[in-house]
PDB file of N, CA and C in Angstrom:
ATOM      1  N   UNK A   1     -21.530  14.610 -37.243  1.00  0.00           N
ATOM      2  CA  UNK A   1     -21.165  14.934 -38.589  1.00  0.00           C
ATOM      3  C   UNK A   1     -21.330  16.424 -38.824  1.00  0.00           C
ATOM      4  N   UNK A   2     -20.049  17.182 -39.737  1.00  0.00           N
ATOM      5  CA  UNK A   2     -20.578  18.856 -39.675  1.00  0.00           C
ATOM      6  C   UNK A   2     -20.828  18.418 -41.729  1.00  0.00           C
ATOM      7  N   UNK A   3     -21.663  19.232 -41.996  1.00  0.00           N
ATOM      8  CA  UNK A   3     -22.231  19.441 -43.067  1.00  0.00           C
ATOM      9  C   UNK A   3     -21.636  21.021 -43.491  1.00  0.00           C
ATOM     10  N   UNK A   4     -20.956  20.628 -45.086  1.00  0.00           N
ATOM     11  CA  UNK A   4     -20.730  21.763 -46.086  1.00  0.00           C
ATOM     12  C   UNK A   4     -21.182  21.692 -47.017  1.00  0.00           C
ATOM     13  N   UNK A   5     -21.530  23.456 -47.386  1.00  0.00           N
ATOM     14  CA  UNK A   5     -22.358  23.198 -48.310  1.00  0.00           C
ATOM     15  C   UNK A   5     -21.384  24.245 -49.377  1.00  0.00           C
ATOM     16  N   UNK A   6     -20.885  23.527 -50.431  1.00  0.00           N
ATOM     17  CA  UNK A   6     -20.514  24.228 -52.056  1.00  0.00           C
ATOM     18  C   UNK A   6     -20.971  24.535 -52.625  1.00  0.00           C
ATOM     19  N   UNK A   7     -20.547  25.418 -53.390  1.00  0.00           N
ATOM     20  CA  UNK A   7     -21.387  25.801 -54.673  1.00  0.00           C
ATOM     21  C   UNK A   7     -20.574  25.492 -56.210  1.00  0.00           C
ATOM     22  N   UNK A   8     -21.320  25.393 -57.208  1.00  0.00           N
ATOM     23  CA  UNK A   8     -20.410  25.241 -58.050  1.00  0.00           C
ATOM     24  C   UNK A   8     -21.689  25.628 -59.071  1.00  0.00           C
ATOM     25  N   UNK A   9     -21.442  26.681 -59.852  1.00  0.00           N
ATOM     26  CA  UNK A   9     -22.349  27.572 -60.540  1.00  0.00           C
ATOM     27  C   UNK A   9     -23.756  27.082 -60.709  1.00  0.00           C
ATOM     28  N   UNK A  10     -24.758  28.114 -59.559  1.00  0.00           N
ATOM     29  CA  UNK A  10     -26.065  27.457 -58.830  1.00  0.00           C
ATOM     30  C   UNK A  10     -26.177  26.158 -58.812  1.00  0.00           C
ATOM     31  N   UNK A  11     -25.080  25.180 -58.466  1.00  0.00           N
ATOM     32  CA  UNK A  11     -25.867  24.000 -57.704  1.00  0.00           C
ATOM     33  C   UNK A  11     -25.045  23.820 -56.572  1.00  0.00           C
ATOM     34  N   UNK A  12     -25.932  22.961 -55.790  1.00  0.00           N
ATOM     35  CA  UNK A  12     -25.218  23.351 -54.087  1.00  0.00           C
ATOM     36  C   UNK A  12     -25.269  21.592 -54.352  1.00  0.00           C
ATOM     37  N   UNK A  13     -24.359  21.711 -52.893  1.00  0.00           N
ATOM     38  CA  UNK A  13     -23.503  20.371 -53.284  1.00  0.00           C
ATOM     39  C   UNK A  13     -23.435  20.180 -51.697  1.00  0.00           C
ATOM     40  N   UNK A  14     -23.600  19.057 -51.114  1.00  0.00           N
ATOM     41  CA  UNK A  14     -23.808  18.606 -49.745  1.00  0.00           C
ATOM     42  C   UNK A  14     -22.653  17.541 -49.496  1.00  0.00           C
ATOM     43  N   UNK A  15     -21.722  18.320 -48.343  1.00  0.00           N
ATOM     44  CA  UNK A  15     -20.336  17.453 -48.029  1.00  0.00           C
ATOM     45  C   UNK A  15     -20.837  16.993 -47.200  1.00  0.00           C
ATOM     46  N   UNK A  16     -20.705  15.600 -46.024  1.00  0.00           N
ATOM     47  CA  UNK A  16     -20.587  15.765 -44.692  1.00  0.00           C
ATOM     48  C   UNK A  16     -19.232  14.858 -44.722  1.00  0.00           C
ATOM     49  N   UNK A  17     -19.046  15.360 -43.482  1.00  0.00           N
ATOM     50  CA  UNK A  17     -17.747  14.781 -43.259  1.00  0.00           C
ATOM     51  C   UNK A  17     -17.539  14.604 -41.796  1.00  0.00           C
ATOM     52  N   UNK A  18     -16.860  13.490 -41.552  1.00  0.00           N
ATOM     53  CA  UNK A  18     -17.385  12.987 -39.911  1.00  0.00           C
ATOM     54  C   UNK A  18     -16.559  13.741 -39.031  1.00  0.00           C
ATOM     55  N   UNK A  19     -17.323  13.825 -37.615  1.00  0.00           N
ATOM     56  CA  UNK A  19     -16.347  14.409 -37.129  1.00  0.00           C
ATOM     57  C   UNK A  19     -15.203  13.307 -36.047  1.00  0.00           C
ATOM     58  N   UNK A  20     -14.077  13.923 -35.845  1.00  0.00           N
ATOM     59  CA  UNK A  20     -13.152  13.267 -34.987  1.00  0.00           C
ATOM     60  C   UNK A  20     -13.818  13.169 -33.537  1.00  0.00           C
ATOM     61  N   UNK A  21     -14.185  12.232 -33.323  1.00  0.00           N
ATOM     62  CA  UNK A  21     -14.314  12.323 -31.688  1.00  0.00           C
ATOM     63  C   UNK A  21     -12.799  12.038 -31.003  1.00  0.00           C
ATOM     64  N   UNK A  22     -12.955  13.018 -29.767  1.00  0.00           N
ATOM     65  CA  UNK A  22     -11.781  12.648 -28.821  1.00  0.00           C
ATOM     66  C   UNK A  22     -11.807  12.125 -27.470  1.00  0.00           C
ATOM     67  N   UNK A  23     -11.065  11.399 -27.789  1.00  0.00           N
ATOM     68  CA  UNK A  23     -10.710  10.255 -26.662  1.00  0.00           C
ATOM     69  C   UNK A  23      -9.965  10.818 -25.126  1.00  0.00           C
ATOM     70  N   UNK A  24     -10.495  11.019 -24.142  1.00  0.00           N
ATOM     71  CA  UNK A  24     -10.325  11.735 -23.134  1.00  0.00           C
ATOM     72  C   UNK A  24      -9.657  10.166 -21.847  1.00  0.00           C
ATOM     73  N   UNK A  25      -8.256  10.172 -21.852  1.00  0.00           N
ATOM     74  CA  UNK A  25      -7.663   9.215 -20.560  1.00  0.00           C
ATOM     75  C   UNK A  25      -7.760  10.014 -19.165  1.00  0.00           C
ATOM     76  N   UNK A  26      -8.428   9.204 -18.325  1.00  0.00           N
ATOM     77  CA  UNK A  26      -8.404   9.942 -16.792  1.00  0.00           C
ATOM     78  C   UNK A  26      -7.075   9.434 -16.413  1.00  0.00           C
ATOM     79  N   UNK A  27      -5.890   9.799 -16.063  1.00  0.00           N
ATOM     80  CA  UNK A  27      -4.573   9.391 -15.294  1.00  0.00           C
ATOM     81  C   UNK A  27      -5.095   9.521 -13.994  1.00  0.00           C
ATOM     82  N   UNK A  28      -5.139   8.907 -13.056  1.00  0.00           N
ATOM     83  CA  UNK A  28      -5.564   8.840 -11.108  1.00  0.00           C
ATOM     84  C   UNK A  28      -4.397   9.315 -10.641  1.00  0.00           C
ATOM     85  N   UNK A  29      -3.362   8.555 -11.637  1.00  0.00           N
ATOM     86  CA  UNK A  29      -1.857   8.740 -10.451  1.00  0.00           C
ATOM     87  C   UNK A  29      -2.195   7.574  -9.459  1.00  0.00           C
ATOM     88  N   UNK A  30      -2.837   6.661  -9.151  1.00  0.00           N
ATOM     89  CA  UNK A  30      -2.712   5.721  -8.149  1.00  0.00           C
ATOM     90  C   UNK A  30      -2.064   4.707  -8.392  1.00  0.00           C
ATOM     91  N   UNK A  31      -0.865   4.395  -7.640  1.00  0.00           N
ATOM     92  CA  UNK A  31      -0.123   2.988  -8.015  1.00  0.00           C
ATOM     93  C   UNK A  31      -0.035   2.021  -6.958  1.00  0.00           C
ATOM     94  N   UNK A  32      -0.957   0.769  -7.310  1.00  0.00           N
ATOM     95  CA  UNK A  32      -1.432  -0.245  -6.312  1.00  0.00           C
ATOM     96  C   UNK A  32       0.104  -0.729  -5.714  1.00  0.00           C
ATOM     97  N   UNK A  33       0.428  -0.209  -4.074  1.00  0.00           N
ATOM     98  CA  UNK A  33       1.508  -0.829  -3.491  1.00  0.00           C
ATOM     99  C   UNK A  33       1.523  -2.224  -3.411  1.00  0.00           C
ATOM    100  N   UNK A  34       2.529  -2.628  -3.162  1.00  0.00           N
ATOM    101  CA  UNK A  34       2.538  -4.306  -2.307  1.00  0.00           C
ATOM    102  C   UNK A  34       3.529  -4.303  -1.468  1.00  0.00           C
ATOM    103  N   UNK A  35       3.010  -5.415  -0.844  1.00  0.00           N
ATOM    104  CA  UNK A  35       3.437  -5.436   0.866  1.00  0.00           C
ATOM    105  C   UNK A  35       4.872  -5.795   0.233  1.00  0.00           C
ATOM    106  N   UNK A  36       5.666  -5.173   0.925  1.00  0.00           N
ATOM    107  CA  UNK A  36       7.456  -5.668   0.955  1.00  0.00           C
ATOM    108  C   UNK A  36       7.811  -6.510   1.692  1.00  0.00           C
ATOM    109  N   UNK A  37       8.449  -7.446   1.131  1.00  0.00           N
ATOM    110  CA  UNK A  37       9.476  -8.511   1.766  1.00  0.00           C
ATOM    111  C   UNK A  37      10.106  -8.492   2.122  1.00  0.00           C
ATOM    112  N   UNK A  38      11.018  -8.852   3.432  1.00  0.00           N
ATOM    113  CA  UNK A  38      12.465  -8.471   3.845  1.00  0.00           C
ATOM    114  C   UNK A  38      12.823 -10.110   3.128  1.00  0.00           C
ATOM    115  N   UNK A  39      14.169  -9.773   2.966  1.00  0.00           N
ATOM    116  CA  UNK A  39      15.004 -10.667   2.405  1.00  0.00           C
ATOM    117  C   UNK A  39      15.471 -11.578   3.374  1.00  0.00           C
ATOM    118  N   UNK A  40      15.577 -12.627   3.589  1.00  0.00           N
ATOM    119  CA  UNK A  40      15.929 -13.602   4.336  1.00  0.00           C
ATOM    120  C   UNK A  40      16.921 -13.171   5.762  1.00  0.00           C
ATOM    121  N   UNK A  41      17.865 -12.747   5.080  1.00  0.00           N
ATOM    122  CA  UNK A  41      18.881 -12.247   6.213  1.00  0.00           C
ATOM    123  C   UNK A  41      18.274 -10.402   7.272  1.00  0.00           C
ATOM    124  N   UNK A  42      17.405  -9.952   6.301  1.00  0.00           N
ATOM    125  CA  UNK A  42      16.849  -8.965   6.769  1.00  0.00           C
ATOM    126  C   UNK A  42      15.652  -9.309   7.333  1.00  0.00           C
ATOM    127  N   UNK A  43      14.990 -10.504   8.439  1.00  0.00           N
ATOM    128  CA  UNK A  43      13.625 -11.062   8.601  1.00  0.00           C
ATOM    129  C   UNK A  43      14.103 -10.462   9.716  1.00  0.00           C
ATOM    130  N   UNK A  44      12.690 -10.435  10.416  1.00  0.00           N
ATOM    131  CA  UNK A  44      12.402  -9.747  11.814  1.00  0.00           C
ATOM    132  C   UNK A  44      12.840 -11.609  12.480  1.00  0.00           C
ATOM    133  N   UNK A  45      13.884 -11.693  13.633  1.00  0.00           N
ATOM    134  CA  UNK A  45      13.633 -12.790  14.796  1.00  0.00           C
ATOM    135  C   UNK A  45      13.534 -12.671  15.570  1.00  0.00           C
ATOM    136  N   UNK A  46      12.447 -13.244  15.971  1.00  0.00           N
ATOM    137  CA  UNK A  46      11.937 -13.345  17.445  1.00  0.00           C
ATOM    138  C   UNK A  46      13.311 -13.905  18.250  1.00  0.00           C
ATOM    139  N   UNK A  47      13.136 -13.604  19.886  1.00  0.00           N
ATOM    140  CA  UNK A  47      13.957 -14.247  20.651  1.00  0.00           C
ATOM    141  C   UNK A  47      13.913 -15.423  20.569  1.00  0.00           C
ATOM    142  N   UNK A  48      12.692 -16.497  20.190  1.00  0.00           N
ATOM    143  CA  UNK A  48      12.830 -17.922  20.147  1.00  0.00           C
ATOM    144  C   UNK A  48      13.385 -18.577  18.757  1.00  0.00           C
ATOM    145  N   UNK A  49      13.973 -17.619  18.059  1.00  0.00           N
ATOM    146  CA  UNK A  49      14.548 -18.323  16.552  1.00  0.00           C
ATOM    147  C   UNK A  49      13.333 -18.023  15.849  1.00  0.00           C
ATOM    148  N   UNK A  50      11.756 -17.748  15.876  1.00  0.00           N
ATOM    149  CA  UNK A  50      11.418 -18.365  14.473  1.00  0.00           C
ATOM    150  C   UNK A  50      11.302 -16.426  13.489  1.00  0.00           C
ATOM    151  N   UNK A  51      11.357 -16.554  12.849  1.00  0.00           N
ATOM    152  CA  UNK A  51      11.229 -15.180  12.129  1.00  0.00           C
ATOM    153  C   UNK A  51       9.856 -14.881  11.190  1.00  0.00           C
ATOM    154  N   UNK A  52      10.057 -13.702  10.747  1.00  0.00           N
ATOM    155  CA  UNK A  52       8.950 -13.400   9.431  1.00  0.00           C
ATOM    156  C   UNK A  52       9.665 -12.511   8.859  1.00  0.00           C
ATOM    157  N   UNK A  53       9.012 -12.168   7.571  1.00  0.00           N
ATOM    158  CA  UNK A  53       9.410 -11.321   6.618  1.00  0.00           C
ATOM    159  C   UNK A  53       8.788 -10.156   5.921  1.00  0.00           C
ATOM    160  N   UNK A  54       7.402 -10.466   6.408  1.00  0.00           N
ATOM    161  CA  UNK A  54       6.464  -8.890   5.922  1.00  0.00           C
ATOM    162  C   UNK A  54       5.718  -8.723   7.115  1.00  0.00           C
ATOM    163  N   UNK A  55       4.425  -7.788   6.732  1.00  0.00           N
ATOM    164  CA  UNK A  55       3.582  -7.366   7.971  1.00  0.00           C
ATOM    165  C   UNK A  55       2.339  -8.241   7.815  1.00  0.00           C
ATOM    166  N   UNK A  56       2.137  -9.554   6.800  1.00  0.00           N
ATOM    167  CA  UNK A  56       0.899  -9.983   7.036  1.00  0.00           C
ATOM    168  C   UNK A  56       1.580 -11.273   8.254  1.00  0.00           C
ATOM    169  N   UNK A  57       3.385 -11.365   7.750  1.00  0.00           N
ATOM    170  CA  UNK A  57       3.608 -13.014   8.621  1.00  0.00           C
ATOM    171  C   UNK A  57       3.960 -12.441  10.026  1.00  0.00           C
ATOM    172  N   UNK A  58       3.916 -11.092  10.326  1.00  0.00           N
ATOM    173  CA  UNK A  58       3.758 -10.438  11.558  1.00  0.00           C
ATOM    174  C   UNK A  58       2.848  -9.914  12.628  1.00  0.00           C
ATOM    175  N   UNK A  59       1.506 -10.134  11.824  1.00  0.00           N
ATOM    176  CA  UNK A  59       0.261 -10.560  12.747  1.00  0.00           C
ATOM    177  C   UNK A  59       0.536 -11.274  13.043  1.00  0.00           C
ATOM    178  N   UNK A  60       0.523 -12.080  11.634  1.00  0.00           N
ATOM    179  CA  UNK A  60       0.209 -13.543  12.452  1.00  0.00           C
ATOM    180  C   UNK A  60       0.703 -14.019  13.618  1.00  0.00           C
ATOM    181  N   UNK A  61       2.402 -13.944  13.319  1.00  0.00           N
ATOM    182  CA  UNK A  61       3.069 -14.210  14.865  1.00  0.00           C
ATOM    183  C   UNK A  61       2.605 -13.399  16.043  1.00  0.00           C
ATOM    184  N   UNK A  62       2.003 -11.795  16.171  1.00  0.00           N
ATOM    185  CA  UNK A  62       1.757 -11.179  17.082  1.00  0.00           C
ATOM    186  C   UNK A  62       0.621 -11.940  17.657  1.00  0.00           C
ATOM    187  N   UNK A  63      -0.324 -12.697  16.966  1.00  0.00           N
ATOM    188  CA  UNK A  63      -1.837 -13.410  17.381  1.00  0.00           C
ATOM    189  C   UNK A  63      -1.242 -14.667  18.428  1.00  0.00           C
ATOM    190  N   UNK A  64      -0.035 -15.148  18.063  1.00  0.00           N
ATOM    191  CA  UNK A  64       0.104 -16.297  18.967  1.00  0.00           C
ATOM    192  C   UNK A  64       1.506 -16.526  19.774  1.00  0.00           C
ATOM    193  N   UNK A  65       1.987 -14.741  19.695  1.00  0.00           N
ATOM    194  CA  UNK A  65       3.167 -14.184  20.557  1.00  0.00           C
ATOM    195  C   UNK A  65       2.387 -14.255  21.814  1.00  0.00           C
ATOM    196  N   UNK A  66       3.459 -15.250  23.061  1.00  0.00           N
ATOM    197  CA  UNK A  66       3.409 -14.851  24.282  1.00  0.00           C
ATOM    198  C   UNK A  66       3.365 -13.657  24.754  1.00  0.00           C
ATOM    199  N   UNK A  67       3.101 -13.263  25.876  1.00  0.00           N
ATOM    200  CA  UNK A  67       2.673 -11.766  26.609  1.00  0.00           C
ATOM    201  C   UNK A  67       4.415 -11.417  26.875  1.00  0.00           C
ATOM    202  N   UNK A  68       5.219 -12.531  27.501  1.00  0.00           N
ATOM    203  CA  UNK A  68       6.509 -12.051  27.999  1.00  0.00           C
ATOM    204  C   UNK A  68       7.101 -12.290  26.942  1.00  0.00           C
ATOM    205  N   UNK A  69       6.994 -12.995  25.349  1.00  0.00           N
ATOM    206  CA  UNK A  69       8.000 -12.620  24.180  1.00  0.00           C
ATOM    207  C   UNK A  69       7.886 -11.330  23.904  1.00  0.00           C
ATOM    208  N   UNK A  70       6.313 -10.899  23.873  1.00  0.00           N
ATOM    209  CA  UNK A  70       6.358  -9.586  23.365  1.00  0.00           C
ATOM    210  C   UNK A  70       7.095  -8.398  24.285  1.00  0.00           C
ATOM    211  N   UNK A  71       6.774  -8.821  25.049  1.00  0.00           N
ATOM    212  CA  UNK A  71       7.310  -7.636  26.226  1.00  0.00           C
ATOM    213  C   UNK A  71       9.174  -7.803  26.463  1.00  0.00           C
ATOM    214  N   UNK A  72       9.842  -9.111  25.733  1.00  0.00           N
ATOM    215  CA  UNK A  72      10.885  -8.514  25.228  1.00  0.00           C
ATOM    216  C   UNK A  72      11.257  -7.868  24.302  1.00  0.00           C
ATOM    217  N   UNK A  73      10.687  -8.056  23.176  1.00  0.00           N
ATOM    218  CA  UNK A  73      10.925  -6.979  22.090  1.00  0.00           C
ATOM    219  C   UNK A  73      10.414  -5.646  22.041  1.00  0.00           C
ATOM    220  N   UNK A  74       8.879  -5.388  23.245  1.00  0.00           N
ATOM    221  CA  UNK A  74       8.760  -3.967  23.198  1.00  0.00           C
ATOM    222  C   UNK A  74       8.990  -3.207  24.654  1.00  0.00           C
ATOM    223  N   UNK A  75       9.518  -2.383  25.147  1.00  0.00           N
ATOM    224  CA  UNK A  75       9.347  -2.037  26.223  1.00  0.00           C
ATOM    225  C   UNK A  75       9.467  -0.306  26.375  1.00  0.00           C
ATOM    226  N   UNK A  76       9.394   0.253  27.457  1.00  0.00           N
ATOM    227  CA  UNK A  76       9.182   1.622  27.648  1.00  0.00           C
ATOM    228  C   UNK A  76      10.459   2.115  26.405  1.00  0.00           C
ATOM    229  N   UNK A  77      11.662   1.853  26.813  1.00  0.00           N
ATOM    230  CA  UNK A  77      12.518   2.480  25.800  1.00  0.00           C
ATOM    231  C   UNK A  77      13.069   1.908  24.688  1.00  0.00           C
ATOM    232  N   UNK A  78      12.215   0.916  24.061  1.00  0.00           N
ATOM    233  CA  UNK A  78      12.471   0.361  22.290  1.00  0.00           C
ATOM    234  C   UNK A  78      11.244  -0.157  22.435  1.00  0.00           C
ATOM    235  N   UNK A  79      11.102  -0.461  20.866  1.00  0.00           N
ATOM    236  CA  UNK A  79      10.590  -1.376  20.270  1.00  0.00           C
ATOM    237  C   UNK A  79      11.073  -1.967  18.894  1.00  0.00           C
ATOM    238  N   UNK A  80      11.379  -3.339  18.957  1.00  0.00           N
ATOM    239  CA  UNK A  80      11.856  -3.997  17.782  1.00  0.00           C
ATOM    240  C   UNK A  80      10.966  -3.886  17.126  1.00  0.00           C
ATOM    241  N   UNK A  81       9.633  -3.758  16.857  1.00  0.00           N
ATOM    242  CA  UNK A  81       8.972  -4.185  15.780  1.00  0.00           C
ATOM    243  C   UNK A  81       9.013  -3.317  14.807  1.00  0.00           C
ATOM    244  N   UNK A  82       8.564  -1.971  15.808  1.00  0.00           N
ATOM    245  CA  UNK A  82       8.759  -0.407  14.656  1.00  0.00           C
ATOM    246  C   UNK A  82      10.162  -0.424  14.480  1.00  0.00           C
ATOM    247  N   UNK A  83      11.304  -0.487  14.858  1.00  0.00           N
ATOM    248  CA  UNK A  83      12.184  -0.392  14.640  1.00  0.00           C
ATOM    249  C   UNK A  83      12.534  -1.066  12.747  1.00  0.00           C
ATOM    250  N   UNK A  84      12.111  -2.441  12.847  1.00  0.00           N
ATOM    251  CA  UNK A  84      12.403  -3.068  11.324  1.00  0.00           C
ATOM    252  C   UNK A  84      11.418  -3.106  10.773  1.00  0.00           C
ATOM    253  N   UNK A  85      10.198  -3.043  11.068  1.00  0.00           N
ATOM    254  CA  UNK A  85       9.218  -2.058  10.572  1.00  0.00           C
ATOM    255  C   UNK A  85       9.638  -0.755   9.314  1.00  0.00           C
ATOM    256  N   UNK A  86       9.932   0.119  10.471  1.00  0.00           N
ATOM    257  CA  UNK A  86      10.755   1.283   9.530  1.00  0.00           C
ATOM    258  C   UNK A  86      11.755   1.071   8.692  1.00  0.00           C
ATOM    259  N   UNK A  87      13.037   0.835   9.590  1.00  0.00           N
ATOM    260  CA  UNK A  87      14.191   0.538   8.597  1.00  0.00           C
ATOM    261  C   UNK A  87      14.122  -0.744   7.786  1.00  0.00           C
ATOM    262  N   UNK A  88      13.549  -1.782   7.539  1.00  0.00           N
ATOM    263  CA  UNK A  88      13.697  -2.912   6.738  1.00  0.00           C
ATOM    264  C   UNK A  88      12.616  -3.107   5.738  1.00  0.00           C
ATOM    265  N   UNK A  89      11.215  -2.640   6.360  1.00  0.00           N
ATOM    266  CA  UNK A  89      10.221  -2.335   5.198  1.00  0.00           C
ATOM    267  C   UNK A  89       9.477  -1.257   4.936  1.00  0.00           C
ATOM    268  N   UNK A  90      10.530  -0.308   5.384  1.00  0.00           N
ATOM    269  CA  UNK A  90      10.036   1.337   5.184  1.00  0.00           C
ATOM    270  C   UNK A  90       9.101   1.615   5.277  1.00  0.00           C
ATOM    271  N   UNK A  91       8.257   1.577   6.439  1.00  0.00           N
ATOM    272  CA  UNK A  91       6.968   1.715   6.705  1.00  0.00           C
ATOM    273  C   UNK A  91       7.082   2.925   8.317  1.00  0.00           C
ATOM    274  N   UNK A  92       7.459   4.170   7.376  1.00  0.00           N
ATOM    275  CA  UNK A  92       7.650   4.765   8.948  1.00  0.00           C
ATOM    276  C   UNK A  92       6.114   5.149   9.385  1.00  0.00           C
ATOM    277  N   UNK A  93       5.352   5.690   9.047  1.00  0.00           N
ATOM    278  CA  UNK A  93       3.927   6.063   9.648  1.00  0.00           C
ATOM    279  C   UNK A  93       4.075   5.032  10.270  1.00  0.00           C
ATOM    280  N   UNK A  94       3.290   3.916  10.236  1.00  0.00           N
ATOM    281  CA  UNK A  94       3.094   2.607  10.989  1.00  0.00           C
ATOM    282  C   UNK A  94       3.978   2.343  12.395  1.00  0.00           C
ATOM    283  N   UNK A  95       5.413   2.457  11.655  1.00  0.00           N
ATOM    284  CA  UNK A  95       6.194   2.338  13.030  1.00  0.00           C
ATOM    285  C   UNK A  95       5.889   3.607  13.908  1.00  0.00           C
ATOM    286  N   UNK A  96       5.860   4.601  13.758  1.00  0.00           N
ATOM    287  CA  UNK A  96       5.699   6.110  14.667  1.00  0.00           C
ATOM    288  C   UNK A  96       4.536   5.384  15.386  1.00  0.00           C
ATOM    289  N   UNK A  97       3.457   5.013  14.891  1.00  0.00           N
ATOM    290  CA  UNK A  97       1.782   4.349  15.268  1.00  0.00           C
ATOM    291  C   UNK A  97       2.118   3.430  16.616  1.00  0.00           C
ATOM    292  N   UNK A  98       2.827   2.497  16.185  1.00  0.00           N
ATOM    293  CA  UNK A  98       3.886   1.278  16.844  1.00  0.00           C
ATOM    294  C   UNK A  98       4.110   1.696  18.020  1.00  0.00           C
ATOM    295  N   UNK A  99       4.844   2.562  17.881  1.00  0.00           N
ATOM    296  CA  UNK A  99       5.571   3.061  19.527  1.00  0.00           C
ATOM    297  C   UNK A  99       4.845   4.051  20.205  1.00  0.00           C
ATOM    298  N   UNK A 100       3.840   4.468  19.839  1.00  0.00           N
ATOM    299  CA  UNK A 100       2.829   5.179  20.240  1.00  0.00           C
ATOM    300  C   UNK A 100       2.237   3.798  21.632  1.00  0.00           C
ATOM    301  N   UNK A 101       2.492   3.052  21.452  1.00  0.00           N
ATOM    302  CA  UNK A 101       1.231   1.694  21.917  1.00  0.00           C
ATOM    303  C   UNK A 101       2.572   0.477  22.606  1.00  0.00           C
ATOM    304  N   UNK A 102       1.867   0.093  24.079  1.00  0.00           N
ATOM    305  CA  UNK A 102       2.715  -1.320  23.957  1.00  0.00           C
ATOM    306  C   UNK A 102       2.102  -2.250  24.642  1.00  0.00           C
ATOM    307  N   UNK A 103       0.688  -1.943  23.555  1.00  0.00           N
ATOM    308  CA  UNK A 103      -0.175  -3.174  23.721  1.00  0.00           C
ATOM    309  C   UNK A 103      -0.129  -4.462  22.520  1.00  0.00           C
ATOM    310  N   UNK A 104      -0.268  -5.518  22.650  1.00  0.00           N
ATOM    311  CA  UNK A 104      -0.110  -6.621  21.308  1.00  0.00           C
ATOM    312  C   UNK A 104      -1.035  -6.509  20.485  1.00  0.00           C
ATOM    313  N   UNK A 105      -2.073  -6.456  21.156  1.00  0.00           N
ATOM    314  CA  UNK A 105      -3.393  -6.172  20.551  1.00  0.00           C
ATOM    315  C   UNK A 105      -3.080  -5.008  19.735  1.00  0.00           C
ATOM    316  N   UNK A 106      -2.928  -3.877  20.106  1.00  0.00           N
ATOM    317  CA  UNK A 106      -2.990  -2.387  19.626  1.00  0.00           C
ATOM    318  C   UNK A 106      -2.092  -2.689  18.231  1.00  0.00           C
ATOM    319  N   UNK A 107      -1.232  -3.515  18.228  1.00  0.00           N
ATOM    320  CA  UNK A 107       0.006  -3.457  17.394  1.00  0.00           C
ATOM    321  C   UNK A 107      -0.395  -4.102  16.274  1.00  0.00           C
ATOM    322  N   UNK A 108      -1.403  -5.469  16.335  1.00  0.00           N
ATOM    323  CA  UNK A 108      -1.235  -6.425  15.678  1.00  0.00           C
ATOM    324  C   UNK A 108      -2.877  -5.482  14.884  1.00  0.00           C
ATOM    325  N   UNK A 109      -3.743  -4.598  15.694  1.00  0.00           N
ATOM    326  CA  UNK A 109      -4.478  -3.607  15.175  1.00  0.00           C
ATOM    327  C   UNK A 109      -3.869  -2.534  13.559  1.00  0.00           C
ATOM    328  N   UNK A 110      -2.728  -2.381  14.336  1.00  0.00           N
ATOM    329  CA  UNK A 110      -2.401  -1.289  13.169  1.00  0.00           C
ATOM    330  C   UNK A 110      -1.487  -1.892  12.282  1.00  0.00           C
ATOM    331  N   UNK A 111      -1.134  -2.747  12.152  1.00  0.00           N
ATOM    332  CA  UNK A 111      -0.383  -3.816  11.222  1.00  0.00           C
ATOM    333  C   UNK A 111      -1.790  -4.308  10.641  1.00  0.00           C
ATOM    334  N   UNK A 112      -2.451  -4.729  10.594  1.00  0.00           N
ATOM    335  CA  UNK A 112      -3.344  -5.301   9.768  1.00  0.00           C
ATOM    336  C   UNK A 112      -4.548  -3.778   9.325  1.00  0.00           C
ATOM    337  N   UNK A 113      -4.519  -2.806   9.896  1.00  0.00           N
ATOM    338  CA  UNK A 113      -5.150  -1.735   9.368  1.00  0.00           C
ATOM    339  C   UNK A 113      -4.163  -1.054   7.715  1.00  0.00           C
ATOM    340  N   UNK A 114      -2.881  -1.377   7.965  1.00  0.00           N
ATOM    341  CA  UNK A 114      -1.663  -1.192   6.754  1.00  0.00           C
ATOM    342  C   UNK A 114      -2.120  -2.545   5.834  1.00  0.00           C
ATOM    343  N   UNK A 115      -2.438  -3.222   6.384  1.00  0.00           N
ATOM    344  CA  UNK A 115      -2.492  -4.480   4.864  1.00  0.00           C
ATOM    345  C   UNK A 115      -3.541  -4.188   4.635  1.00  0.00           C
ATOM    346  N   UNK A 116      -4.506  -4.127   5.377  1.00  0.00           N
ATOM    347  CA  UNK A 116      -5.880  -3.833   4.218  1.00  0.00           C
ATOM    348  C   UNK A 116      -5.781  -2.702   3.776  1.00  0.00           C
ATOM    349  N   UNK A 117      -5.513  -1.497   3.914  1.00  0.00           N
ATOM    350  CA  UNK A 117      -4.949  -0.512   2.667  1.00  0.00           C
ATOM    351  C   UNK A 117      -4.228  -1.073   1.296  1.00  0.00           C
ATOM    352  N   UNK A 118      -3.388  -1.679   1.105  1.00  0.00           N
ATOM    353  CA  UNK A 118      -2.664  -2.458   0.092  1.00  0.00           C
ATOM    354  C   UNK A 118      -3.594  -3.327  -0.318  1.00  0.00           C
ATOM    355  N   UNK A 119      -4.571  -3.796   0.570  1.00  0.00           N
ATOM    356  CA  UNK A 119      -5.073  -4.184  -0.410  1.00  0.00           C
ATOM    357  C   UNK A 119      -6.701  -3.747  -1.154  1.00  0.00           C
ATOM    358  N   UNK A 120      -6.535  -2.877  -1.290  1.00  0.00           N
ATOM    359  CA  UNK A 120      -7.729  -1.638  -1.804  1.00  0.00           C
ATOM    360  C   UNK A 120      -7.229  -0.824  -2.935  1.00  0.00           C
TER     361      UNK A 120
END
């Protein structure tokens, strides 16, 4: 409260009057991502028919991908995974990470190091 003091011929006269407090918003700028979906016709398929559509249903399949499925989709000169990775759920860091590696393990490592970011 600030206090005024008037006069009005010798007598003093006591205002208070409240003060405005101000309201201070922190903006972060942080906007919680979520994992992207490929659209049905845009799903990653495996050589045996079955598909997925983000990077959590792409562990998963990497956890119980054969050694020789995987090693058709990745080899010295491609890899499918970074490939629609990048172009289908725009995740280029990750894919660059991807082809860095053409281990299953290593892969199904940095795919699940990207979902737990999203989800933090």
């Amino acid at each position: 409260m600030v206090t005024k003091k008037t006069s009005k011929k010798n007598t003093t006269k006591i205002v208070k009057t409240p003060v405005k407090k101000k309201t201070v918003v922190k903006k972060t700028g942080a906007v919680k991502k979520t994992l992207k979906k490929a659209n049905p016709e845009m799903a990653f398929y495996f050589s045996d028919g079955t598909n997925c559509s983000d990077l959590f249903e792409l562990s998963e399949s990497l956890e119980k991908l054969s050694d020789d499925m995987f090693n058709h989709h990745v080899a010295d000169d491609f890899n499918h995974f970074s490939d629609w990775i990048e172009h289908v759920l725009g995740e280029k860091e990750l894919a660059t990470k991807l082809r860095e590696t053409k281990s299953k393990d290593k892969h199904r490592a940095e795919i699940l190091t990207v979902i737990v970011r999203y989800l933090k």
